[in-house]
Protein backbone atom coordinates (compact mmCIF):
# COMPACT_ATOMS: atom_id res chain seq x y z
CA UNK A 1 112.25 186.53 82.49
CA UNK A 2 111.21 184.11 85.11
CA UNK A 3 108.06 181.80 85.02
CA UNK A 4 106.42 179.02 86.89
CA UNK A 5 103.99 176.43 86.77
CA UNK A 6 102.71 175.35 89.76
CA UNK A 7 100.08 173.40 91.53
CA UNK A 8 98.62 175.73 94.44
CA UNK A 9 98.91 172.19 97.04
CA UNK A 10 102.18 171.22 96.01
CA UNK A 11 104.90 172.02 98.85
CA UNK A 12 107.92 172.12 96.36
CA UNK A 13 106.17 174.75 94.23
CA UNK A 14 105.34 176.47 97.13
CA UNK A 15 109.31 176.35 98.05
CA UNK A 16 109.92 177.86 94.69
CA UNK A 17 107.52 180.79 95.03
CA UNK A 18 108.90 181.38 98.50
CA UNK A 19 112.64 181.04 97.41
CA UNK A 20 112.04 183.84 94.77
CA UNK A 21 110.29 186.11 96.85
CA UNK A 22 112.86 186.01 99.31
CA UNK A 23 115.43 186.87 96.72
CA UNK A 24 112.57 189.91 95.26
CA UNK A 25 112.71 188.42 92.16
CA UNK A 26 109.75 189.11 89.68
CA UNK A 27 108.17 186.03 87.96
CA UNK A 28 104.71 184.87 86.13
CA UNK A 29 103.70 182.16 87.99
CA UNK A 30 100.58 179.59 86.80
CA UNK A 31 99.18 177.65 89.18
CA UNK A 32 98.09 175.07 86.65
CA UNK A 33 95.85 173.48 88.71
CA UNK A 34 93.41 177.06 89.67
CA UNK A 35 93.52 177.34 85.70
CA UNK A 36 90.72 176.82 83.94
CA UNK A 37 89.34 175.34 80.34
CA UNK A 38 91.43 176.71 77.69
CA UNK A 39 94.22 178.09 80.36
CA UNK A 40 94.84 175.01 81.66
CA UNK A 41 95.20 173.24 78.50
CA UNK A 42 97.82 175.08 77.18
CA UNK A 43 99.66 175.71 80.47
CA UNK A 44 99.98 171.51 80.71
CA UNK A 45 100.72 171.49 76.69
CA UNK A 46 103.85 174.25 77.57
CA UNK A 47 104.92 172.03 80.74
CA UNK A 48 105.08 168.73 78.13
CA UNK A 49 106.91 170.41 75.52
CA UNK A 50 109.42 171.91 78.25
CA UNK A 51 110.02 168.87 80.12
CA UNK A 52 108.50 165.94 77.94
CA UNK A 53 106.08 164.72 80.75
CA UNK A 54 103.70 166.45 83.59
CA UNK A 55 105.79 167.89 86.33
CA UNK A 56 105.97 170.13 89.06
CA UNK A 57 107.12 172.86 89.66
CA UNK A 58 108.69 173.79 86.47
CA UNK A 59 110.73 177.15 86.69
CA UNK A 60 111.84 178.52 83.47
CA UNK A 61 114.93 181.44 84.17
CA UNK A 62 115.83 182.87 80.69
CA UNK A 63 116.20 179.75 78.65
CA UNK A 64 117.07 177.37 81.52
CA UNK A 65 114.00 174.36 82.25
CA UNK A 66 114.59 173.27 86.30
CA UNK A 67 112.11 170.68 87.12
CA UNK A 68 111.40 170.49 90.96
CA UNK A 69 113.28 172.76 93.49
CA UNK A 70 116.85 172.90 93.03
CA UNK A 71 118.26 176.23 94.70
CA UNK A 72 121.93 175.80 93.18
CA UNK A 73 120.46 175.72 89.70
CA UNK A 74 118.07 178.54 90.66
CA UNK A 75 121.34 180.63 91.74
CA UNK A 76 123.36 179.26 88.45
CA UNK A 77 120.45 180.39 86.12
CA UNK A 78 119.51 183.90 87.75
CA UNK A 79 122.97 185.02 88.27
CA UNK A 80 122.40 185.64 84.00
CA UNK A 81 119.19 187.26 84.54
CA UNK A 82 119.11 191.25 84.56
C-alpha cells in the first residue's frame, strides 16, 4: 500500500506523483491542501503523527515514512511492496 500527502503547488510532490506513475504504481494520494473541513484536519493530524511536524510530500510505502522526494528510498521501500 502506497499513500501520499501532497500539496497540489508543490513541485516535489508533484515529482513524487510523477515518479510513481512512471513506475505504474497504484497509490492514494491527498492533496492536503484541495481538502476540505474535516478532510483536511485529519489528513494534517496523520502527516504530524507520521513525521512529527507539517511536511511535504510525505509518501508512506508499506510501513516506511519518506519525507520529501528521495528516489533511492522510494526504490528501497517498493522493492518490498507486492
Amino acid at each position: 500500500m502506497v499513500k501520499v500527502y501532497a500539496l497540489s503547488t508543490c513541485p516535489w510532490c508533484k515529482k513524487v506523483k510523477r515518479y510513481l506513475d512512471d513506475r505504474n504504481v497504484e497509490y492514494d494520494c491527498i492533496d492536503v491542501d484541495l481538502a476540505k473541513g474535516e478532510e483536511q484536519d485529519k489528513a494534517l493530524k496523520e502527516v504530524e503523527k507520521l513525521t512529527g511536524k507539517r511536511a511535504f510530500p510525505v509518501t508512506v510505502i508499506n510501513d516506511q515514512v519518506i519525507i520529501g522526494f528521495k528516489e533511492d528510498e522510494f526504490e528501497g521501500a517498493l522493492k518490498g511492496e507486492t
